[in-house]
C-alpha atoms as a PDB file:
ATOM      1  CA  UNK A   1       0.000   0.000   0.000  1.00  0.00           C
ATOM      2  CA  UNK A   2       1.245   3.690  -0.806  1.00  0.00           C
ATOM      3  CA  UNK A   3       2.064   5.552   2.436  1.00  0.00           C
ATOM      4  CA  UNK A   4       3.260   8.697  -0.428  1.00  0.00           C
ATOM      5  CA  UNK A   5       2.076   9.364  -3.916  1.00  0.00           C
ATOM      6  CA  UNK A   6       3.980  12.604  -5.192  1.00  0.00           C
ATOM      7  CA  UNK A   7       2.124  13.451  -8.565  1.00  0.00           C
ATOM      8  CA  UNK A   8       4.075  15.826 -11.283  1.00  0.00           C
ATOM      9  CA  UNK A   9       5.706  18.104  -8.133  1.00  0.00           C
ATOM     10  CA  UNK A  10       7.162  20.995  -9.446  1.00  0.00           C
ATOM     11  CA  UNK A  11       8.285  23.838  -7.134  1.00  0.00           C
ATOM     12  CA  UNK A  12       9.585  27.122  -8.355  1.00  0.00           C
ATOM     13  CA  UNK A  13      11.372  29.821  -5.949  1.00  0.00           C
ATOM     14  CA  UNK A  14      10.990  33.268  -7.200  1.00  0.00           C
ATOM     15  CA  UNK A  15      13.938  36.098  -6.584  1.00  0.00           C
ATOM     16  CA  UNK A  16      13.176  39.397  -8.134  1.00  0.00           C
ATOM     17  CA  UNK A  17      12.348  38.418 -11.865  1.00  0.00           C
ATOM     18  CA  UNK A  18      14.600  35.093 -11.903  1.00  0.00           C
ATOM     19  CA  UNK A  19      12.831  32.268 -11.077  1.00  0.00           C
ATOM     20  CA  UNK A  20      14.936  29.226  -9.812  1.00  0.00           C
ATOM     21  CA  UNK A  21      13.104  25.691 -11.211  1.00  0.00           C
ATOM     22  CA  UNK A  22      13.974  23.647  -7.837  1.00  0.00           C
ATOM     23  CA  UNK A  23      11.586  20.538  -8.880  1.00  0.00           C
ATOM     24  CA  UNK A  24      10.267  19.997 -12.385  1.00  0.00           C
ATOM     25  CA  UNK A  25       7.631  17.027 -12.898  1.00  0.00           C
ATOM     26  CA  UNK A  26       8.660  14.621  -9.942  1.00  0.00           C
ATOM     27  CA  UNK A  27       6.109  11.558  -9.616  1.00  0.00           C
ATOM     28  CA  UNK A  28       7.038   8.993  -6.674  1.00  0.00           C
ATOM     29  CA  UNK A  29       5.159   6.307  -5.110  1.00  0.00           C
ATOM     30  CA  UNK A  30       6.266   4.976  -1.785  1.00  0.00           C
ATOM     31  CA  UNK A  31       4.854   2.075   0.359  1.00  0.00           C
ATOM     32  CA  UNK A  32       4.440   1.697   4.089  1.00  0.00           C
ATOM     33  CA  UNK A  33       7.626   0.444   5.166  1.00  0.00           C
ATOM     34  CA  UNK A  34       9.982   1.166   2.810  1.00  0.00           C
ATOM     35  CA  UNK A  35      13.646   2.352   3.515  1.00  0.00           C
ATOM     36  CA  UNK A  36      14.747   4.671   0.444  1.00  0.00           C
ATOM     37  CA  UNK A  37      17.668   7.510  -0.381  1.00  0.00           C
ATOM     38  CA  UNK A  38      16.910  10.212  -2.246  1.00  0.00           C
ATOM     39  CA  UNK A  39      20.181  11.362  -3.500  1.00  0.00           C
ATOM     40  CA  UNK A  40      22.070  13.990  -5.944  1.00  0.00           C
ATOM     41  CA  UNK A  41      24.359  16.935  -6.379  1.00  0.00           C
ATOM     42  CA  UNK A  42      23.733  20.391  -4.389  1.00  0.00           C
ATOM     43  CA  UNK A  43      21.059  22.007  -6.384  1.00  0.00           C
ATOM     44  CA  UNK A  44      19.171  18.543  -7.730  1.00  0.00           C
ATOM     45  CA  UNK A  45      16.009  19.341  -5.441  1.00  0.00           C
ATOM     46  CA  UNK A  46      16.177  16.454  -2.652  1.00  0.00           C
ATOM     47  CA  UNK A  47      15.858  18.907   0.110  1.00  0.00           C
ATOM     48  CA  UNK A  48      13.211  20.783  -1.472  1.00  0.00           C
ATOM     49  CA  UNK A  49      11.162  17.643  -2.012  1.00  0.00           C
ATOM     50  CA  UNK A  50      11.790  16.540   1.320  1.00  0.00           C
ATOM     51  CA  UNK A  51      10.467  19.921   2.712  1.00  0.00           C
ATOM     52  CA  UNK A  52       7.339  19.570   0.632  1.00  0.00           C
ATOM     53  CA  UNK A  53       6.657  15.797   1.693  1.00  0.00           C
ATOM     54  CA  UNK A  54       7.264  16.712   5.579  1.00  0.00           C
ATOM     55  CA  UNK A  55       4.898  19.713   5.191  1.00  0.00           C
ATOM     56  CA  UNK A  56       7.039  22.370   5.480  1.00  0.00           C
ATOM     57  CA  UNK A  57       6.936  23.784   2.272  1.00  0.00           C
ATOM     58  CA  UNK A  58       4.146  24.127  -0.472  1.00  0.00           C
ATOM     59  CA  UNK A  59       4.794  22.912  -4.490  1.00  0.00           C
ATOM     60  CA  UNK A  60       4.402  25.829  -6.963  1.00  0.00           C
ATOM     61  CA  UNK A  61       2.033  22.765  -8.965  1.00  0.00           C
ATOM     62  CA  UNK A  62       1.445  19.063  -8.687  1.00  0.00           C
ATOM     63  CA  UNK A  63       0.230  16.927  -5.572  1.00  0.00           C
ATOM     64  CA  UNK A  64       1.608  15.061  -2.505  1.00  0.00           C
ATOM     65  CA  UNK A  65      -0.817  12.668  -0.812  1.00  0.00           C
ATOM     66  CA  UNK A  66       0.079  10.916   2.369  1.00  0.00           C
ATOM     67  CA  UNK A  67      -2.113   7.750   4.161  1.00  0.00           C
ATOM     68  CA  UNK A  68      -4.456   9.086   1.395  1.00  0.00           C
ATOM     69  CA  UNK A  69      -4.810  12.979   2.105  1.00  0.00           C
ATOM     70  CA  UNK A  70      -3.867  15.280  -0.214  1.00  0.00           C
ATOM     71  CA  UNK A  71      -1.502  17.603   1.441  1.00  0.00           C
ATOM     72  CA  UNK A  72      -2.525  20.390  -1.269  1.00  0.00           C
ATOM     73  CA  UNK A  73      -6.534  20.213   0.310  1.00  0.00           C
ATOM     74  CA  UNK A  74      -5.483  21.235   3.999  1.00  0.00           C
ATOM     75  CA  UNK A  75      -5.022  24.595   5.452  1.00  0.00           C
ATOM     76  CA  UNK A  76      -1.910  25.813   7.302  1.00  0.00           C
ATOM     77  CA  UNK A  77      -2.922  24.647  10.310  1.00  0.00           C
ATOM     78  CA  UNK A  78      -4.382  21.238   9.300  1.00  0.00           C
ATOM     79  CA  UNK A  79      -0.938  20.641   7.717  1.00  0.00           C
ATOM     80  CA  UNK A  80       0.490  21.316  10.561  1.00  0.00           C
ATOM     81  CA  UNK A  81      -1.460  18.851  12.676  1.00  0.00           C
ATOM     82  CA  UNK A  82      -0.303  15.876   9.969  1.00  0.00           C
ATOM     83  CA  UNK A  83       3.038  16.956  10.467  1.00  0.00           C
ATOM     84  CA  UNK A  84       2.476  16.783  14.559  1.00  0.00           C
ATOM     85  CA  UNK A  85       0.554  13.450  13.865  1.00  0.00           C
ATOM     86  CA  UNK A  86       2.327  11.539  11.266  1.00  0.00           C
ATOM     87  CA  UNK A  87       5.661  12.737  10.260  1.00  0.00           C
ATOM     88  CA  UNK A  88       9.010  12.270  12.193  1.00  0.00           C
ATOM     89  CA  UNK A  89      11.622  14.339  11.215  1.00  0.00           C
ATOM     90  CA  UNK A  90      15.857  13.417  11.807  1.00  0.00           C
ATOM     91  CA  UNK A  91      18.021  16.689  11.271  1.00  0.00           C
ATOM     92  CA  UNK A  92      21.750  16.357  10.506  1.00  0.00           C
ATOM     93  CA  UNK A  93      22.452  19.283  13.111  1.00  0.00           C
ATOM     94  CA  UNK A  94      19.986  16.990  15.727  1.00  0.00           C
ATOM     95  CA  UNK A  95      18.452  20.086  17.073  1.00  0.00           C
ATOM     96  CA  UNK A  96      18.144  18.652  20.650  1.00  0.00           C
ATOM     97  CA  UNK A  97      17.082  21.087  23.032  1.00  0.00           C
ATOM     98  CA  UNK A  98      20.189  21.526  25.536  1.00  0.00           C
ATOM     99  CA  UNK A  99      18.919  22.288  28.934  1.00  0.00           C
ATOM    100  CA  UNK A 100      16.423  19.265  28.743  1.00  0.00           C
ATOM    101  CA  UNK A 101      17.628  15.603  29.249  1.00  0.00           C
ATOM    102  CA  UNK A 102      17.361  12.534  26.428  1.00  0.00           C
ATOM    103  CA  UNK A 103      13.705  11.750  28.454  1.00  0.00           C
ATOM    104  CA  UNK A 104      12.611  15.659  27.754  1.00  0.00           C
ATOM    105  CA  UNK A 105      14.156  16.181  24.832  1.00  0.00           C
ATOM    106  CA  UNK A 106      11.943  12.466  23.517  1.00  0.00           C
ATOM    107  CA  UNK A 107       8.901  13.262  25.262  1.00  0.00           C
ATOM    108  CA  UNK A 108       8.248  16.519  23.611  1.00  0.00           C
ATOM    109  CA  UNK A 109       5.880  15.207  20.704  1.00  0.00           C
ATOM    110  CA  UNK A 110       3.986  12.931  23.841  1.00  0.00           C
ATOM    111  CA  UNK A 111       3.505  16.517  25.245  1.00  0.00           C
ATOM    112  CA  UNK A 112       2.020  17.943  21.938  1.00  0.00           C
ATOM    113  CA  UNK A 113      -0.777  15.356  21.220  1.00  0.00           C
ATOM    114  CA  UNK A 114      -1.664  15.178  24.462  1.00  0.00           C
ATOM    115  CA  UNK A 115      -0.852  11.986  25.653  1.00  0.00           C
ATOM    116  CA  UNK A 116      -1.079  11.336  29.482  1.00  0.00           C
ATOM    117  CA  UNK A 117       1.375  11.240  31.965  1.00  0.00           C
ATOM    118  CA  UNK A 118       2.200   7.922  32.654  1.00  0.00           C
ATOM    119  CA  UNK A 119       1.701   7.062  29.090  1.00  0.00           C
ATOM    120  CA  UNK A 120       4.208   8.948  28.372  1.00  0.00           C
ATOM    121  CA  UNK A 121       6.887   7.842  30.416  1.00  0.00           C
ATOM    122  CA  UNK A 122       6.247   4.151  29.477  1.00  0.00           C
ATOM    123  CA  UNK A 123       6.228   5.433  26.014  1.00  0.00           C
ATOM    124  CA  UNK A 124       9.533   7.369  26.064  1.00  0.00           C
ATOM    125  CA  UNK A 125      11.489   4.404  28.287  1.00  0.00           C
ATOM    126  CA  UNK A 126      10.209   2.144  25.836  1.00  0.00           C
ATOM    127  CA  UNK A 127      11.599   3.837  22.989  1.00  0.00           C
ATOM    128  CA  UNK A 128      15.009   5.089  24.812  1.00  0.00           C
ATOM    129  CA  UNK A 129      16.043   1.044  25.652  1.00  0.00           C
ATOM    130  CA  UNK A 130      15.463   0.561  21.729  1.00  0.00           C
ATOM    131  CA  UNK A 131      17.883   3.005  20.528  1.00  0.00           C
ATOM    132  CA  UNK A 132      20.231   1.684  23.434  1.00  0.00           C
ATOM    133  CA  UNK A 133      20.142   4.899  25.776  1.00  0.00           C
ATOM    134  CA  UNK A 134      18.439   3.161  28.748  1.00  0.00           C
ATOM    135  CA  UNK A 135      21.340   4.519  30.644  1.00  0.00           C
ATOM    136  CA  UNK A 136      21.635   7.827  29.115  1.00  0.00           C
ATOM    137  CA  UNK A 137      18.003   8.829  30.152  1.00  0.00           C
ATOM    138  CA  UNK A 138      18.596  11.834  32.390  1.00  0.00           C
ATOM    139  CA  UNK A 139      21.475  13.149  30.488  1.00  0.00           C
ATOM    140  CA  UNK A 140      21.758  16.150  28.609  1.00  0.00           C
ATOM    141  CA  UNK A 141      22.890  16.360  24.574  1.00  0.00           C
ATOM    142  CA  UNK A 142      26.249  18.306  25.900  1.00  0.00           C
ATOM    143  CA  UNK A 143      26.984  15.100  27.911  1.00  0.00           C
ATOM    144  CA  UNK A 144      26.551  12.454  24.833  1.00  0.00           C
ATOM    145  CA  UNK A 145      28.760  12.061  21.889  1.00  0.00           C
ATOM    146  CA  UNK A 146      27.446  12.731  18.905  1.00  0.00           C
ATOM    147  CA  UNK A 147      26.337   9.171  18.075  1.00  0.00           C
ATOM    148  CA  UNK A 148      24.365   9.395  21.332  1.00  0.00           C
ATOM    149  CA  UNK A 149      22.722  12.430  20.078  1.00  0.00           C
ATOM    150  CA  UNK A 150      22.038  11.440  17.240  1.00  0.00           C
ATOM    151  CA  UNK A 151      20.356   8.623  18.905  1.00  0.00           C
ATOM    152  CA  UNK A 152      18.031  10.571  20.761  1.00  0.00           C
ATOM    153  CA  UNK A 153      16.716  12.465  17.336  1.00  0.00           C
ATOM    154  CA  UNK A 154      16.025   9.100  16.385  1.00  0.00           C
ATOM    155  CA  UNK A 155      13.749   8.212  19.194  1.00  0.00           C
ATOM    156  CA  UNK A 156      12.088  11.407  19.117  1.00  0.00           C
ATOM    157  CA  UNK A 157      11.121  11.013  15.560  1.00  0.00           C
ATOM    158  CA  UNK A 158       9.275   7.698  16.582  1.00  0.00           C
ATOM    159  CA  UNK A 159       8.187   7.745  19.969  1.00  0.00           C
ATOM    160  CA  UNK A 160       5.067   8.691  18.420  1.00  0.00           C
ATOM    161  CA  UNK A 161       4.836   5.776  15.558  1.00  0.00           C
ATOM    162  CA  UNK A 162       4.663   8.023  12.270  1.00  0.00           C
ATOM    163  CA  UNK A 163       3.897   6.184   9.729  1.00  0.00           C
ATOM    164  CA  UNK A 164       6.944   8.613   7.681  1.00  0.00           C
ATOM    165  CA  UNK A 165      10.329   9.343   9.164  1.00  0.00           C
ATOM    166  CA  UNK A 166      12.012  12.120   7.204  1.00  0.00           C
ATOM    167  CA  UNK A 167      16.047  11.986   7.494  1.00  0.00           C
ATOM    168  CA  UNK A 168      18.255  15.294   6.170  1.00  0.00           C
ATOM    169  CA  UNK A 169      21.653  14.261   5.777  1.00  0.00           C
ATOM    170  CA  UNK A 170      21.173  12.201   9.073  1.00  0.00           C
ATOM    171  CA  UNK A 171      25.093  10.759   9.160  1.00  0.00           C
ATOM    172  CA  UNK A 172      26.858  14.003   7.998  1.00  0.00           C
ATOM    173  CA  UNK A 173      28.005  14.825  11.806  1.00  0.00           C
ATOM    174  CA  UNK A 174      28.730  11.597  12.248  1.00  0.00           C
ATOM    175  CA  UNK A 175      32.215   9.840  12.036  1.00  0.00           C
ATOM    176  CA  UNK A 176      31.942   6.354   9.704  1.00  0.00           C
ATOM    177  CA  UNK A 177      31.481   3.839  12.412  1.00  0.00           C
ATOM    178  CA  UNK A 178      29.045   5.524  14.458  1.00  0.00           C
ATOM    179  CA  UNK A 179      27.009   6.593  10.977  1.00  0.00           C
ATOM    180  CA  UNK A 180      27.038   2.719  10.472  1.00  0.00           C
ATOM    181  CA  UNK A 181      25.742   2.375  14.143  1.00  0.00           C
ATOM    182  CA  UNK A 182      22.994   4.783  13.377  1.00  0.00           C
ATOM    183  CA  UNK A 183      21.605   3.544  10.104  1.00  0.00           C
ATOM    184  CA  UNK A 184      21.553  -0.067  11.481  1.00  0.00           C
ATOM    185  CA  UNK A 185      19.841   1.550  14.319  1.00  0.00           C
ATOM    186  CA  UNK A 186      17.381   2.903  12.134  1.00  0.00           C
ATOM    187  CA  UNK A 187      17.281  -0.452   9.942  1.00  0.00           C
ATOM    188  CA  UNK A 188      16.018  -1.955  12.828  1.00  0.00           C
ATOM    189  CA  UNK A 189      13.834   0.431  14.071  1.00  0.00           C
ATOM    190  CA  UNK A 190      12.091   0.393  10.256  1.00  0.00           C
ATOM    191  CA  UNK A 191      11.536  -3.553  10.814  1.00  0.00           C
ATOM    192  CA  UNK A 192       9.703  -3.311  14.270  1.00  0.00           C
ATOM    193  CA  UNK A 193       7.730  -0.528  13.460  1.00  0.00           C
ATOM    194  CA  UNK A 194       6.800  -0.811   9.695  1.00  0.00           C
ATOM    195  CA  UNK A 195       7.647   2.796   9.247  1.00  0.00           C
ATOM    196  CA  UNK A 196       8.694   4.334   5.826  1.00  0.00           C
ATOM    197  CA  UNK A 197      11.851   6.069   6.276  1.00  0.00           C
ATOM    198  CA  UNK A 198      13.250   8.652   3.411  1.00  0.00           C
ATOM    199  CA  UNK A 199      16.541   9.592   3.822  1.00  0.00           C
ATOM    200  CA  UNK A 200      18.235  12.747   2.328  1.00  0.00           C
ATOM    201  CA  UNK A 201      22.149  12.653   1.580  1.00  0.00           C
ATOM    202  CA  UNK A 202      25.655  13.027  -0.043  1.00  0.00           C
ATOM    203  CA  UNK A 203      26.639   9.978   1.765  1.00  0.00           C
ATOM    204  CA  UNK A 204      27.362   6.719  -0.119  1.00  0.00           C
ATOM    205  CA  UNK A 205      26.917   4.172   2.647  1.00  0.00           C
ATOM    206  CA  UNK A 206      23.493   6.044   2.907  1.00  0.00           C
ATOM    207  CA  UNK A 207      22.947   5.364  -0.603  1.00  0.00           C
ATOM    208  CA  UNK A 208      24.265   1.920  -0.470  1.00  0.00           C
ATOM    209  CA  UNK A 209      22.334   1.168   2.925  1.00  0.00           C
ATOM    210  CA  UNK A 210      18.904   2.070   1.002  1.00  0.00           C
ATOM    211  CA  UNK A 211      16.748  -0.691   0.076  1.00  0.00           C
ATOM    212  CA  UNK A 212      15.518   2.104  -2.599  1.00  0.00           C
ATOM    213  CA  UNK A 213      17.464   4.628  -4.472  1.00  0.00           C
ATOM    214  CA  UNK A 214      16.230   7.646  -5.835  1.00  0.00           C
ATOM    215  CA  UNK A 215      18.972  10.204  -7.586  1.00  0.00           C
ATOM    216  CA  UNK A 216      17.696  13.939  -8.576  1.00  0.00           C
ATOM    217  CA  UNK A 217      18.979  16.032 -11.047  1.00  0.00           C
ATOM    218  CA  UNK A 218      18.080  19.410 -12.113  1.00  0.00           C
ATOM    219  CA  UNK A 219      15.176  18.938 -10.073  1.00  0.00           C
ATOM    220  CA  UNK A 220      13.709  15.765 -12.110  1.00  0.00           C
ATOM    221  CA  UNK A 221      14.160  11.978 -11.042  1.00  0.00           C
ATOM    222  CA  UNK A 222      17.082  10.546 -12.998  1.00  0.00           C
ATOM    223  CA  UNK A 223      17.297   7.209 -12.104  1.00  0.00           C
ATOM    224  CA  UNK A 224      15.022   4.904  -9.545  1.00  0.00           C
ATOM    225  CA  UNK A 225      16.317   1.763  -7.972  1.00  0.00           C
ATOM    226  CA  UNK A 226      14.808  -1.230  -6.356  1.00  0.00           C
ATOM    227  CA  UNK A 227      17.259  -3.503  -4.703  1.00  0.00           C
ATOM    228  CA  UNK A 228      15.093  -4.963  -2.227  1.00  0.00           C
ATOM    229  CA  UNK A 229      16.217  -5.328   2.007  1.00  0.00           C
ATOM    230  CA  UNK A 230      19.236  -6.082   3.368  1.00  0.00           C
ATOM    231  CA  UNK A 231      20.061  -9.435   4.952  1.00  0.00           C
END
């Protein structure tokens, strides 16, 4: 089943009177569960689309449509609510709150739909012994490495079970090994949950980690590869 259908996306960006074509015709479909790069040169669109499929930018023309709803039909602050309800987002820069420890830091989307107290801190636990940070839980991001960190953006992006997990460059702070660490981290994660996770990147062993691999260029989709999971 399609989790994303991304129908002739084009997305123009408008400076003065020169008009910069960032995405020109791009049609995608993506199921539930899928692990997929979308790759390409500075300039090829990938962030752009990425933006557009996490709700945080609109398309100049064409149509996203996630679980079913077209993104194009909702108002600002109905896209917003998909975006608090379904989407998990994984920066490259981990924007982790500082003064607040992994548990806060984790338990912020909990606090935004709502969810009760005790529900929450099952919830969060839960999540922080799957990434490994069980003993990490009432430390702050200046007191993990960067791996750790990283680790935490993880768990925040599913302690709520998103169907999507949107990741920008998610291993580009990240040495080799502990980039390694963090996509088999997220390999796994993607197997007990069933969610579709979309990776943005530069990084080869991104690329080559992808069970799917989509390359951009000049905003249009050059190539699409199927290679099916890892063992």
């Amino acid at each position: 089943m399609a989790v994303l259908t991304v129908k002739d996306l084009v997305k123009d960006y408008k400076t003065g009177k020169v008009i910069t074509k960032a995405l020109r015709g791009i049609d995608l479909e993506i199921a539930q569960g899928e692990f997929l790069s979308i790759a390409g040169p500075s300039g090829s669109g990938k962030t752009t689309l990425l933006n557009i499929i996490g709700c945080l930018d609109t398309p100049t023309s064409g149509s996203v449509s996630l679980n079913g709803t077209n993104l194009d039909d909702l108002k600002k602050k109905e896209r917003a609510e998909l975006r608090k309800d379904s989407i998990g987002f994984v920066f490259q820069s981990f924007n982790l709150i500082p003064v607040l420890t992994a548990f806060e830091n984790v338990e912020i989307p909990l606090i935004l739909l709502g969810w009760s107290n005790q529900k929450r801190k099952e919830t969060v636990e839960n999540i922080l012994i799957d990434v490994g940070l069980q003993e990490y839980i009432h430390r702050r991001p200046l007191a993990m490495s960067g791996g750790q960190q990283q680790r935490v953006a993880v768990a925040r992006a599913l302690v709520k079970e998103p169907k999507l997990i949107l990741a920008d460059e998610p291993t580009a702070n990240l040495d080799s090994t502990t980039g390694k660490a963090t996509l088999e981290l997220m390999r796994e994660l993607n197997e007990k949950h069933d969610s579709t996770f979309i990776f943005s990147t530069h990084d080869k062993m991104v690329m080559d980690f992808a069970d799917r691999l989509i390359l951009l260029k000049d905003g249009k989709v050059s190539s699409d590869t199927r290679k099916g999971k890892k063992e």
